[in-house]
C-alpha atoms as a PDB file:
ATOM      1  CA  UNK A   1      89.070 -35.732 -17.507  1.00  0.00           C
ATOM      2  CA  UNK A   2      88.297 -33.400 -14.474  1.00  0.00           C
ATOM      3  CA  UNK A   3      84.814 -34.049 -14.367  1.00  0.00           C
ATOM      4  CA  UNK A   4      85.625 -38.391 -14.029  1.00  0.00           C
ATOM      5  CA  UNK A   5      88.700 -37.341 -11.478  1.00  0.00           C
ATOM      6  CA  UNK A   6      85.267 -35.689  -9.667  1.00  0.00           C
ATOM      7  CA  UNK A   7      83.387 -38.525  -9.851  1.00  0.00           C
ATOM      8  CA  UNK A   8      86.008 -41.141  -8.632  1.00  0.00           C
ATOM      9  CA  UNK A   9      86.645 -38.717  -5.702  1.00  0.00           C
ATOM     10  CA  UNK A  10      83.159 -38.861  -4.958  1.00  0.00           C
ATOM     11  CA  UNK A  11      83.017 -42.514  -5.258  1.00  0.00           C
ATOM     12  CA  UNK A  12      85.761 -43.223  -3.227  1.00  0.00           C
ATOM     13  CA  UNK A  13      84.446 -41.284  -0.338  1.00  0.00           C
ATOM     14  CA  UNK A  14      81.126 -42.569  -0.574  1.00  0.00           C
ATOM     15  CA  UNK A  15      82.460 -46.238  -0.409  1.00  0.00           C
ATOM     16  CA  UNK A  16      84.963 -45.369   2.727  1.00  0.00           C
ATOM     17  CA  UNK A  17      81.762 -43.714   4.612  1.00  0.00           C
ATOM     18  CA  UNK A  18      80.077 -46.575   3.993  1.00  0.00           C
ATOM     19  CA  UNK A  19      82.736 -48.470   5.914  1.00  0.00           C
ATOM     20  CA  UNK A  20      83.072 -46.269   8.381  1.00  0.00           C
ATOM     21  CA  UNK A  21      79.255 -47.018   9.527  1.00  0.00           C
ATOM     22  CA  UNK A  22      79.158 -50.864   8.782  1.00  0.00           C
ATOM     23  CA  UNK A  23      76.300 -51.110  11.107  1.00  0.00           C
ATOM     24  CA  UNK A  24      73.714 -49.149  10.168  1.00  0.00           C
ATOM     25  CA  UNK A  25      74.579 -49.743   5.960  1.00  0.00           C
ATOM     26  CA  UNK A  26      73.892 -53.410   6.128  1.00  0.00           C
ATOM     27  CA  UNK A  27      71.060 -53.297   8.258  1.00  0.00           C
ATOM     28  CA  UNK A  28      69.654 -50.445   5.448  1.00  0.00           C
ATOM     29  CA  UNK A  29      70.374 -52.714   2.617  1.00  0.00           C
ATOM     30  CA  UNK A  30      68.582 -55.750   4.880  1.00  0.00           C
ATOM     31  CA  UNK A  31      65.673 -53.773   5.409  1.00  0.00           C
ATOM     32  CA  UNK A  32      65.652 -52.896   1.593  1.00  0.00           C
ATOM     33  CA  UNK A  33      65.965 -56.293   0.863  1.00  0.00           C
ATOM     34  CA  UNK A  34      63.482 -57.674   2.927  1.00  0.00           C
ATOM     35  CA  UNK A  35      61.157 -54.676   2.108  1.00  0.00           C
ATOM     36  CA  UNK A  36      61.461 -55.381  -1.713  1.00  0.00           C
ATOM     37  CA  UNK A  37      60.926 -58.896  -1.425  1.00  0.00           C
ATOM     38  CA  UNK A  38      57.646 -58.095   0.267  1.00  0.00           C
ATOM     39  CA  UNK A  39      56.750 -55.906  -2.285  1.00  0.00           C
ATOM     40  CA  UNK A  40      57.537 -58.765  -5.084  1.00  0.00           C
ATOM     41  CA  UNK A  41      55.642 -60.734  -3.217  1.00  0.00           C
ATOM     42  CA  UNK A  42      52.150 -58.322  -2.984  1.00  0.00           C
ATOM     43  CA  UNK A  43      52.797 -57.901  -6.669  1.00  0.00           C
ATOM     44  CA  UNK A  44      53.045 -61.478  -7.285  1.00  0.00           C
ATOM     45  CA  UNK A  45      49.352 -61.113  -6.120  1.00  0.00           C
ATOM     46  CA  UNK A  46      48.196 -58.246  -7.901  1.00  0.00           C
ATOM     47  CA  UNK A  47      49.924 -58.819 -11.656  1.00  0.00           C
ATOM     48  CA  UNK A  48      48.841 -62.212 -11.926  1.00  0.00           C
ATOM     49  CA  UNK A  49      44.741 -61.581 -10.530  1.00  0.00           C
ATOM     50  CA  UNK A  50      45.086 -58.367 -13.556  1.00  0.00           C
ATOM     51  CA  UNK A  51      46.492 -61.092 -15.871  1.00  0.00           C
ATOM     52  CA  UNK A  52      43.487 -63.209 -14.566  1.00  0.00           C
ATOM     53  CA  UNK A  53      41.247 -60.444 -15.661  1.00  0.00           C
ATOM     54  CA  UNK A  54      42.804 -59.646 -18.529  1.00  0.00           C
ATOM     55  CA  UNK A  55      41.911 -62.923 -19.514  1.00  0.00           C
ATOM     56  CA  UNK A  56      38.498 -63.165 -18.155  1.00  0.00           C
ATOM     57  CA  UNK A  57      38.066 -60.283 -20.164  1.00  0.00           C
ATOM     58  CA  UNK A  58      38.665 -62.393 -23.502  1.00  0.00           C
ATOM     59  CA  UNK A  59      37.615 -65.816 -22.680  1.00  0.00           C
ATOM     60  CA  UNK A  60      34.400 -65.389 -20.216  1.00  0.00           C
ATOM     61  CA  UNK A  61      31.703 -64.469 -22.561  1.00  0.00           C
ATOM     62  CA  UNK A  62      27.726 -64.367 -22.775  1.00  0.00           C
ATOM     63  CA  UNK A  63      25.659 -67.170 -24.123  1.00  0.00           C
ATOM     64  CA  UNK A  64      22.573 -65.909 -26.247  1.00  0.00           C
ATOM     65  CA  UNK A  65      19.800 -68.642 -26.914  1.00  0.00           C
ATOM     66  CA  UNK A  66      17.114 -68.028 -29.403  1.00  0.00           C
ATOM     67  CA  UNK A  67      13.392 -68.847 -29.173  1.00  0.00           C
ATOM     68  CA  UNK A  68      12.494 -71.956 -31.063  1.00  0.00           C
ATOM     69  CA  UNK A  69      12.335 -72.077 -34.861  1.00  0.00           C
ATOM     70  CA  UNK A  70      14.369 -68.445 -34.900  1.00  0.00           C
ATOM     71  CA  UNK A  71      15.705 -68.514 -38.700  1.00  0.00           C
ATOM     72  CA  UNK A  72      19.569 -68.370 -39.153  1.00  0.00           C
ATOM     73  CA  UNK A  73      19.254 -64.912 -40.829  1.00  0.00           C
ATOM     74  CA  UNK A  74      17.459 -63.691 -37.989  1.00  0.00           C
ATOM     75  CA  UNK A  75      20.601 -64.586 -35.854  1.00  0.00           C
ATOM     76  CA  UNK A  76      23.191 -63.785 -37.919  1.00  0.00           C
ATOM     77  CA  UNK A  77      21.535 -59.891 -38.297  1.00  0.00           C
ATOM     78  CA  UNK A  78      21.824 -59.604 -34.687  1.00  0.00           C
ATOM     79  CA  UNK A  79      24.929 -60.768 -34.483  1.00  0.00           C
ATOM     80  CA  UNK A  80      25.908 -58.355 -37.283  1.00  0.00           C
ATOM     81  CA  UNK A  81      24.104 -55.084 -35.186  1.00  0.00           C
ATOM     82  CA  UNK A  82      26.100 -56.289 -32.334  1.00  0.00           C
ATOM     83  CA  UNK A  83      28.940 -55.985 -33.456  1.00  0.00           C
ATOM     84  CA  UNK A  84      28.700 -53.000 -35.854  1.00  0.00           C
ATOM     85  CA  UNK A  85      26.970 -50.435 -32.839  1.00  0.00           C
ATOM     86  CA  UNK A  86      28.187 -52.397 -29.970  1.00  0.00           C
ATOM     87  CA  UNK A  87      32.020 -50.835 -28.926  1.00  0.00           C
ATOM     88  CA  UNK A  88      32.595 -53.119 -25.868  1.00  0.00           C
ATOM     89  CA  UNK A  89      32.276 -56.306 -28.123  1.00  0.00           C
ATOM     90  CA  UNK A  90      35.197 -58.189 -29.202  1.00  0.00           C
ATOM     91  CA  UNK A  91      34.182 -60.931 -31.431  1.00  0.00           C
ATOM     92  CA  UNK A  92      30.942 -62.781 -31.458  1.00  0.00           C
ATOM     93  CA  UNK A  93      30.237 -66.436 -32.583  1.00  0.00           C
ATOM     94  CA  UNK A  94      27.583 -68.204 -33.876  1.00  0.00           C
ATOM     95  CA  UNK A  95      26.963 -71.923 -32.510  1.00  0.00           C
ATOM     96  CA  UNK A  96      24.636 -73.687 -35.087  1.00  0.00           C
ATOM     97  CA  UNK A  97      22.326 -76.189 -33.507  1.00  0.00           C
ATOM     98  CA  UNK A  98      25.007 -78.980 -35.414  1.00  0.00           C
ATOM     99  CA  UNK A  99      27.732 -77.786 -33.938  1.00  0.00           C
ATOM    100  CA  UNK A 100      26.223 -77.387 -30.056  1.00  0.00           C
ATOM    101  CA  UNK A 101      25.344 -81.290 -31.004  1.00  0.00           C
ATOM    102  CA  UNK A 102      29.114 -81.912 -31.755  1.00  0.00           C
ATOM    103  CA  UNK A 103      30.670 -80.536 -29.227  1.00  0.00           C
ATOM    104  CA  UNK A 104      27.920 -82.032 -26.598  1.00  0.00           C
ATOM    105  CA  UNK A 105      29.023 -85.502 -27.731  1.00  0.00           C
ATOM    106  CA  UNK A 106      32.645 -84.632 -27.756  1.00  0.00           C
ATOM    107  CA  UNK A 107      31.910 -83.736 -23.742  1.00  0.00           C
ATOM    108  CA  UNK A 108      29.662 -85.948 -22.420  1.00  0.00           C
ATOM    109  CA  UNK A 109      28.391 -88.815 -24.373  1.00  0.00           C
ATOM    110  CA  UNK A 110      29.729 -92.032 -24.482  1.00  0.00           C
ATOM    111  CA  UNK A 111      30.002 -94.241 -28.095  1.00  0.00           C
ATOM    112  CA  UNK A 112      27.218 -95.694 -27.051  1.00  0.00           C
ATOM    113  CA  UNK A 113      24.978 -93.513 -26.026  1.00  0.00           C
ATOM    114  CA  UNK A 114      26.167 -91.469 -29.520  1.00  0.00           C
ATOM    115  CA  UNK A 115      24.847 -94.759 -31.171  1.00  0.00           C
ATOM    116  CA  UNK A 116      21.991 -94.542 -29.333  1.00  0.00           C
ATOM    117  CA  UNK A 117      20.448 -91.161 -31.002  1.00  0.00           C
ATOM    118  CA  UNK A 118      20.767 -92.215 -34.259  1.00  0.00           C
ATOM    119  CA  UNK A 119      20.554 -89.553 -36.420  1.00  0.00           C
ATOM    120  CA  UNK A 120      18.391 -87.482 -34.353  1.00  0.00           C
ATOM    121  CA  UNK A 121      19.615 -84.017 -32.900  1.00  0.00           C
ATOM    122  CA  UNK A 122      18.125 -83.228 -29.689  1.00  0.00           C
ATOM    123  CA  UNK A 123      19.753 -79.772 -30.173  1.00  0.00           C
ATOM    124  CA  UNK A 124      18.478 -78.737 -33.083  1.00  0.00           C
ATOM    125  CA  UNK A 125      17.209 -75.704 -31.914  1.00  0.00           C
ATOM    126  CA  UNK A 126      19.654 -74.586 -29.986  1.00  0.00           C
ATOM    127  CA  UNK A 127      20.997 -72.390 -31.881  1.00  0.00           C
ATOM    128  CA  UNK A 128      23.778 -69.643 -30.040  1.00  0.00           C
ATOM    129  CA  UNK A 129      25.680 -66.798 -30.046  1.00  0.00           C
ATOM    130  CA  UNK A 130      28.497 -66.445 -27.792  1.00  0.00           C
ATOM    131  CA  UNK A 131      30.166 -63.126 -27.174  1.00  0.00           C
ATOM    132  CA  UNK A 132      33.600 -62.461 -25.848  1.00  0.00           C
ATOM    133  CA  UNK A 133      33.640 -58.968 -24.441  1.00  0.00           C
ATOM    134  CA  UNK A 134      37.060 -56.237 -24.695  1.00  0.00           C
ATOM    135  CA  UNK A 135      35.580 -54.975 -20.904  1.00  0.00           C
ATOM    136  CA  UNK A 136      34.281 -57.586 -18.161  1.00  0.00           C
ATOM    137  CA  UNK A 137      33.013 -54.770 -16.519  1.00  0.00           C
ATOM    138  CA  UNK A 138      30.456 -53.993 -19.702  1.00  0.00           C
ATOM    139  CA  UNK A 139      28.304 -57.522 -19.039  1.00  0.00           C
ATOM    140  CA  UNK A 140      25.965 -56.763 -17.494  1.00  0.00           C
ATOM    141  CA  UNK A 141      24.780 -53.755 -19.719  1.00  0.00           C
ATOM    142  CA  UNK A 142      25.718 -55.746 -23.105  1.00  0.00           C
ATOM    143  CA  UNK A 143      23.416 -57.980 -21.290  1.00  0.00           C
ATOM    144  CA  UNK A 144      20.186 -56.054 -20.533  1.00  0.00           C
ATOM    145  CA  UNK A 145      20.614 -54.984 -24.298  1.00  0.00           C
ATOM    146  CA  UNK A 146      20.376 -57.999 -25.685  1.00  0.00           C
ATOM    147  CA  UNK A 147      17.507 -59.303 -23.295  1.00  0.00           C
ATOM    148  CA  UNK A 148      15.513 -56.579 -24.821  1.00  0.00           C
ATOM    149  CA  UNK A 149      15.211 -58.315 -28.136  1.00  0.00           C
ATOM    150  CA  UNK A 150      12.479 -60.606 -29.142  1.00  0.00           C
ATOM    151  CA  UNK A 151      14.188 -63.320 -30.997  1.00  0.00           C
ATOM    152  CA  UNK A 152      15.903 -64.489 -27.697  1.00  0.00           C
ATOM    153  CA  UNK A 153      14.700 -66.425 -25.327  1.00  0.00           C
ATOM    154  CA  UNK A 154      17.296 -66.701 -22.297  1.00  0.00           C
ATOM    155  CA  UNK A 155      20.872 -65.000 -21.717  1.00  0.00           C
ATOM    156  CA  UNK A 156      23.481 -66.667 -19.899  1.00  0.00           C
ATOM    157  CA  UNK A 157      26.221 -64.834 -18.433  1.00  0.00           C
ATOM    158  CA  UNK A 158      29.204 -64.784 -15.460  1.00  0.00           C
ATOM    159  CA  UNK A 159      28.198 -61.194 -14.322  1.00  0.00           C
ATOM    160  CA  UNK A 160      28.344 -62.137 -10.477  1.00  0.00           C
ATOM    161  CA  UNK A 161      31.675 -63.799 -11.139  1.00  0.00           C
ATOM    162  CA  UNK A 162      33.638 -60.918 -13.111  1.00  0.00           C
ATOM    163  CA  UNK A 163      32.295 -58.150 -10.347  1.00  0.00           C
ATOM    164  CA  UNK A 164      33.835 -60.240  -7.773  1.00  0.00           C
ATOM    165  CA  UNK A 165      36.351 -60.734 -10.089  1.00  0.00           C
ATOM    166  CA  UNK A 166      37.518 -56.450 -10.789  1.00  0.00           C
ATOM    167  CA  UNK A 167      36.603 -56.086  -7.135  1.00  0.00           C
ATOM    168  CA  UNK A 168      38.956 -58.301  -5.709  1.00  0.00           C
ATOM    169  CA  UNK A 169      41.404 -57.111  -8.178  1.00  0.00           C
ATOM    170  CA  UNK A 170      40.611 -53.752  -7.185  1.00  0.00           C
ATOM    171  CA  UNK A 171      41.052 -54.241  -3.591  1.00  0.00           C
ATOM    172  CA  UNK A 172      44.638 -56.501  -4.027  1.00  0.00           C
ATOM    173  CA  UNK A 173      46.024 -53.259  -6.036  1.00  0.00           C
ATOM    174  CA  UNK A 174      45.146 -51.017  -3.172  1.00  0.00           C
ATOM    175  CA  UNK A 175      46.306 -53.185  -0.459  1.00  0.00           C
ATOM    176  CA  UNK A 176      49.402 -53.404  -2.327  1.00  0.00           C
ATOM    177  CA  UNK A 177      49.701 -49.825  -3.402  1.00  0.00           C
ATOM    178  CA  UNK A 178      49.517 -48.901   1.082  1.00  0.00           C
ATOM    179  CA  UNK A 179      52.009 -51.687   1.826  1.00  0.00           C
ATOM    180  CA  UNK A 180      54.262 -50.584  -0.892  1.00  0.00           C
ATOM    181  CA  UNK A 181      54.107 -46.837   0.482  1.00  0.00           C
ATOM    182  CA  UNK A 182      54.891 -48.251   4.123  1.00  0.00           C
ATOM    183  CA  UNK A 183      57.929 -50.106   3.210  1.00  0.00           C
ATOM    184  CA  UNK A 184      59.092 -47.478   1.140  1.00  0.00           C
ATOM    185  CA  UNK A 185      58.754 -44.543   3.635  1.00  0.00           C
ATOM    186  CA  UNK A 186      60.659 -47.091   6.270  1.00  0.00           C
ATOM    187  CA  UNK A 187      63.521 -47.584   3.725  1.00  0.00           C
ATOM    188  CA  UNK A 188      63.557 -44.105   2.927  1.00  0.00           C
ATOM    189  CA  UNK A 189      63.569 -43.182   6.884  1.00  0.00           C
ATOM    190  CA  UNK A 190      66.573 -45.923   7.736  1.00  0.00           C
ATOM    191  CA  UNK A 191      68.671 -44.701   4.709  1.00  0.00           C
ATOM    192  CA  UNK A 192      67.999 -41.078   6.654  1.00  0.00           C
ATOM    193  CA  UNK A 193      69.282 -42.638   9.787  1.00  0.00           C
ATOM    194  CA  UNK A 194      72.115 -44.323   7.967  1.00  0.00           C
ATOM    195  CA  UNK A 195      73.387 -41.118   6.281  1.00  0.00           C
ATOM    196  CA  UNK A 196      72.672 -39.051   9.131  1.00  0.00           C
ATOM    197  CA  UNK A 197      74.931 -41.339  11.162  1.00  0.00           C
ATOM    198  CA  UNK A 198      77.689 -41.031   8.187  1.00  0.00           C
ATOM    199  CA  UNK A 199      77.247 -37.173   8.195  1.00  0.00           C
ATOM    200  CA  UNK A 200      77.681 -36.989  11.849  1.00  0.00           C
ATOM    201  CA  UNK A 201      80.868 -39.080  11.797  1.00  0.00           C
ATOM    202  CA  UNK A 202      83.016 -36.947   9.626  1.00  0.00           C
ATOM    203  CA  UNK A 203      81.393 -33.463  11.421  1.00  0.00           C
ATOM    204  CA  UNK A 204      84.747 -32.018  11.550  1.00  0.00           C
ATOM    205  CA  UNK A 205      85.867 -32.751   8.446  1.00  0.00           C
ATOM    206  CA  UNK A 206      82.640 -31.576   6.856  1.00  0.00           C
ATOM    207  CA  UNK A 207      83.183 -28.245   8.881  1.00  0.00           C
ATOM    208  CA  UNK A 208      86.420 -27.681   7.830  1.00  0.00           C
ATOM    209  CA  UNK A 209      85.146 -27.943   4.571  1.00  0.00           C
ATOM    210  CA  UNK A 210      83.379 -25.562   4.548  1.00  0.00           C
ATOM    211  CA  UNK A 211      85.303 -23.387   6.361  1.00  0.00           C
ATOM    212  CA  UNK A 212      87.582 -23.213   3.525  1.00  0.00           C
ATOM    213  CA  UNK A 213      85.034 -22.712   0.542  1.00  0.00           C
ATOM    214  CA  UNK A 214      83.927 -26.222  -0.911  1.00  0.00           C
ATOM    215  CA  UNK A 215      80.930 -26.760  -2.374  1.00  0.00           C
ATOM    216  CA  UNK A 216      77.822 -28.114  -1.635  1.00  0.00           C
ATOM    217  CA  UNK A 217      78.332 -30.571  -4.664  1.00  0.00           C
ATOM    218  CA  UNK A 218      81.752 -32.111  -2.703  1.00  0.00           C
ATOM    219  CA  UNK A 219      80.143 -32.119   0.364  1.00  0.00           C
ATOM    220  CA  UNK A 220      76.716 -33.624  -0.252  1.00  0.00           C
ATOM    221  CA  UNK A 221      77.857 -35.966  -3.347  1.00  0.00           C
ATOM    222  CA  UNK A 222      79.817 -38.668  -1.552  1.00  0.00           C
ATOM    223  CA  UNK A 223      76.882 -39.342   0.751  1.00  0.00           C
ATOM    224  CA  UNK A 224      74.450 -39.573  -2.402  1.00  0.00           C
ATOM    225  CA  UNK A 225      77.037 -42.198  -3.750  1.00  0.00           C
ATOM    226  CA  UNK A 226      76.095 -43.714  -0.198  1.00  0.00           C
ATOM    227  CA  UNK A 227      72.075 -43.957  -0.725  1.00  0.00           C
ATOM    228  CA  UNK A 228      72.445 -44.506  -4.058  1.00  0.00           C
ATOM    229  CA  UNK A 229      74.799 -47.862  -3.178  1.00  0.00           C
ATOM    230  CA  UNK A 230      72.957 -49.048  -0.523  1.00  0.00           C
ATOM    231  CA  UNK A 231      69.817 -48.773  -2.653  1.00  0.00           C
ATOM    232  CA  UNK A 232      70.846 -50.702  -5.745  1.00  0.00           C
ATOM    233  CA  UNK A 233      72.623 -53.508  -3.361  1.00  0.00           C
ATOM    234  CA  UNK A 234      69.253 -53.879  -1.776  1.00  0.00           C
ATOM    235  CA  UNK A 235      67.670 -54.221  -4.913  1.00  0.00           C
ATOM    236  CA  UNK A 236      69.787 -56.568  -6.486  1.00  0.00           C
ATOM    237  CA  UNK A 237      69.685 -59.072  -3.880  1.00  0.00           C
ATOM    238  CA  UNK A 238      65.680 -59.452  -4.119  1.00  0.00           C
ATOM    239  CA  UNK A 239      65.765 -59.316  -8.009  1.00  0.00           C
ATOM    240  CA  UNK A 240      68.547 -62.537  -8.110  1.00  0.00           C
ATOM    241  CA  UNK A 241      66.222 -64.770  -6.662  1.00  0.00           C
ATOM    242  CA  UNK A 242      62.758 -63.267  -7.617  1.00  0.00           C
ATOM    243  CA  UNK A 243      62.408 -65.326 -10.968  1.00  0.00           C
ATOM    244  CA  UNK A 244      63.187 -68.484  -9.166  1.00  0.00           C
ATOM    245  CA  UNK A 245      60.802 -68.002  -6.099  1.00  0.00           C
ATOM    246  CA  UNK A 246      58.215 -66.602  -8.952  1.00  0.00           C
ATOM    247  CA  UNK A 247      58.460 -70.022 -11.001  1.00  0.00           C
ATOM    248  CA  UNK A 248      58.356 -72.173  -7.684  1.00  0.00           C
ATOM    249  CA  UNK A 249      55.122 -70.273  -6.414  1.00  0.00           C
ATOM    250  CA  UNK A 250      53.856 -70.441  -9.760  1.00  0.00           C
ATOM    251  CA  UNK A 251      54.217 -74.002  -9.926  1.00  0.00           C
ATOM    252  CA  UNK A 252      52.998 -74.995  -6.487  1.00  0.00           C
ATOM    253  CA  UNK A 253      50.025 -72.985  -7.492  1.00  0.00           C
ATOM    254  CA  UNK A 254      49.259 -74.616 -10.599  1.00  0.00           C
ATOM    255  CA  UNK A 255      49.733 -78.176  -9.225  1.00  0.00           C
ATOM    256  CA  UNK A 256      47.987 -77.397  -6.235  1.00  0.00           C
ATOM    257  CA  UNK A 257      44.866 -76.176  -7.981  1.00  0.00           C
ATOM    258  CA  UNK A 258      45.050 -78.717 -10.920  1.00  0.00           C
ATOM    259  CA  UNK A 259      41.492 -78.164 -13.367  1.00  0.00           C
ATOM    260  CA  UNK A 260      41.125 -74.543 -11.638  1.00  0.00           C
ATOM    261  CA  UNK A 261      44.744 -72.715 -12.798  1.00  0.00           C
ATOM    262  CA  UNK A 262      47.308 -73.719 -15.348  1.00  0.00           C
ATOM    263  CA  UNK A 263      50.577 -72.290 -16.335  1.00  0.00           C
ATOM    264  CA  UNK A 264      49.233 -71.037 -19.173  1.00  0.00           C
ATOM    265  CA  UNK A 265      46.341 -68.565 -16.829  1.00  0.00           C
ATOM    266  CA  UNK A 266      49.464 -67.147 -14.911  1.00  0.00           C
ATOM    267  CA  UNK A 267      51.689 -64.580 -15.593  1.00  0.00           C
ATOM    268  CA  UNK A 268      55.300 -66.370 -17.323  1.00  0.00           C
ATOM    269  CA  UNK A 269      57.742 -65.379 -14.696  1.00  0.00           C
ATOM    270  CA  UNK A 270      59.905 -63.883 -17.525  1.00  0.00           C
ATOM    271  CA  UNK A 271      57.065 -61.175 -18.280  1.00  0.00           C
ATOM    272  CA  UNK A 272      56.762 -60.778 -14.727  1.00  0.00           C
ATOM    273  CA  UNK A 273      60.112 -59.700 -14.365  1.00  0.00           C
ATOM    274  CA  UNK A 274      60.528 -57.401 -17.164  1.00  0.00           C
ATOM    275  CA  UNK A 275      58.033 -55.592 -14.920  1.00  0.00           C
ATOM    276  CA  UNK A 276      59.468 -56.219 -11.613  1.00  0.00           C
ATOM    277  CA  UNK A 277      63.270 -55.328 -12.840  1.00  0.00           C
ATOM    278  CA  UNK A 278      62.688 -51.892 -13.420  1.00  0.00           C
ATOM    279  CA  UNK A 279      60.675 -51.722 -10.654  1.00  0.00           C
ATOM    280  CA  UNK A 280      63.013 -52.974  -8.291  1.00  0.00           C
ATOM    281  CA  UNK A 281      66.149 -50.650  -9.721  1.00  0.00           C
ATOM    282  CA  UNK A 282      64.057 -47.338  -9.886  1.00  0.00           C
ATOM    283  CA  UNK A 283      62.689 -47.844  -6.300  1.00  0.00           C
ATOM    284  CA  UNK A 284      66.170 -48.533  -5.639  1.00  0.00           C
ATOM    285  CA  UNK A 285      68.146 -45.827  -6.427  1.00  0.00           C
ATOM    286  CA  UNK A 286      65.264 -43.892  -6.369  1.00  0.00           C
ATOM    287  CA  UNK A 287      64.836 -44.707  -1.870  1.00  0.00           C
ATOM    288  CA  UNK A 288      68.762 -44.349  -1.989  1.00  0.00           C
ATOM    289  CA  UNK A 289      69.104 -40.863  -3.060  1.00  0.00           C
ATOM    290  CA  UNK A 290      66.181 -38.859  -1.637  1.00  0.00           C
ATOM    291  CA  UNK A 291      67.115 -40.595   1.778  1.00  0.00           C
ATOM    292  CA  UNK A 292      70.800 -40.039   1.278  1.00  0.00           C
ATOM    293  CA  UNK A 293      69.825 -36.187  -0.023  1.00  0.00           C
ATOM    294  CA  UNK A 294      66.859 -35.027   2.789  1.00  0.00           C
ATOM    295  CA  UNK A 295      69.347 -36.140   5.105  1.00  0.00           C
ATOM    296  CA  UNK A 296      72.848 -34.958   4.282  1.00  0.00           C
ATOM    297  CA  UNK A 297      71.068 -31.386   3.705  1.00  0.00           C
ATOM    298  CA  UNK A 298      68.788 -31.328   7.044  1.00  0.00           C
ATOM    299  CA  UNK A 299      72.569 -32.251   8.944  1.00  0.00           C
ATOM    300  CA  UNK A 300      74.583 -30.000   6.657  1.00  0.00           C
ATOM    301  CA  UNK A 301      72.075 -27.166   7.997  1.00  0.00           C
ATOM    302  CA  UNK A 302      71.905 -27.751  11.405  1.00  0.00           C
ATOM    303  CA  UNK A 303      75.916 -27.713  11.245  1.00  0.00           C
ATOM    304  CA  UNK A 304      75.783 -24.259   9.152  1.00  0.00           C
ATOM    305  CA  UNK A 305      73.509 -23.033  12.008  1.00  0.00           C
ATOM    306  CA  UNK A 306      75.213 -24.011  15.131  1.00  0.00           C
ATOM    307  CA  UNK A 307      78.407 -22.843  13.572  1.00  0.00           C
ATOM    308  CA  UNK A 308      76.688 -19.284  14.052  1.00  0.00           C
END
């Protein structure tokens, strides 16, 4: 019982110091607010271009075409050797010359012109395999492999596309990774101010505190309740409306670039705040009471020293 008659003490305190500085603890929880929305918004960004390249990594594969008159088994070996000494390969596919004349009629001929053929196949031998990769950033040396063989006769790849691809990638997680540090450190240094201001108020009672024995624990632990309040408020408020501005950008995106994204390339906004929610709380509480802490012991200290 002693130790929750402690902790509503401690609460109570850190509430009523919280109203004694009105000022400076909502414009610390608006500049948490604000700073965490920014934050969803770079990783908005940066989660769904590594979702893109997650899926790059699955669906953008290499085309292999064979030199004419290349037997099946011939194929079908290398497809085999591929994929037994060949680590960065996922799955590979063979395209029979039928089936690349299927699926070319499916995409591009009309009845007519289907008619028109007969029963010839123009595609005969054009015989593939297609390769779907677990690493983008293997292509291009799964690629000069294979071009080393002499069954094939051409390679066709997106190498150009999934460097630029990992290097934007790269560059949005770095960009967001500084801005992120920024807006924490100015959180972190407001919360300071915020405390400070708190600590400075109730300088006499603090003094006479100590004066007559308490603890570091009562003294410092009502202003930690402080951080760590202000911290989770100002994470709430961002993580309320987060899944709704998520969805809406999502949306606009996928509407707005109709036959380039779908929903279905994007990040579901209920995966992408599993990851933002814990996110959001541990930077939270976690800005809240290292603030509330630096500062309550840098004040406490320069009070123990003048006092001398």
């Amino acid at each position: 019982m002693e130790i929750f008659k402690r902790l509503w003490f401690f609460a109570k305190q850190g509430f009523a110091g919280l109203l004694k500085n009105r000022f400076f603890t909502v414009t610390s929880i608006l500049t948490i607010t604000v700073s965490f929305f920014l934050i969803g918004l770079f990783k908005m960004v940066t989660l769904n271009l590594n979702y893109l390249l997650a899926e790059a990594e699955t669906t953008v594969g290499v085309t292999v075409f064979f030199i004419e008159k290349t037997p099946e088994e011939e194929i079908l070996k290398l497809r085999d050797e591929l994929l037994k000494n060949r680590s960065e390969i996922d799955e590979i596919f063979y395209i029979s010359g039928e089936q690349a004349w299927e699926g070319y009629k499916k995409q591009y001929l009309s009845a007519d012109l289907i008619q028109s053929f007969g029963n010839d196949n123009p595609l005969e031998e054009s015989a593939s395999l297609e390769i779907h990769l677990k690493n983008i950033s293997a292509q291009e040396e799964i690629v000069k492999h294979i071009e080393t063989k002499s069954i094939v006769r051409k390679v066709n790849s997106s190498t150009k596309t999934a460097e630029s691809l990992s290097q934007l990638v790269q560059a949005a997680d770095l960009v967001s990774f500084l801005f992120t540090v920024v807006l924490i450190a100015v959180s972190v240094l407001l919360i300071d101010i915020t405390i400070s201001t708190g600590v400075n108020i109730r300088r006499n009672e603090i003094s006479i505190m100590s004066i007559i024995g308490a603890s570091d624990v009562y003294i410092i632990a009502p202003f930690l309740v402080e951080g760590f309040i202000i911290g989770v408020i100002g994470a709430f408020i961002p993580m309320i409306s987060m899944r709704r501005l998520y969805e809406f950008a999502m949306d606009y995106l996928a509407e707005r670039f109709t036959g380039i994204l779908s929903a279905e390339q994007l990040m579901g906004s209920r995966e992408f705040m599993m990851q933002m929610n814990p996110l959001m709380i541990g930077l939270g509480v976690g800005i809240g009471l290292v603030g509330s802490y630096v500062a309550t012991r840098i004040q406490v200290y320069k009070m123990s020293r003048e006092r001398k």
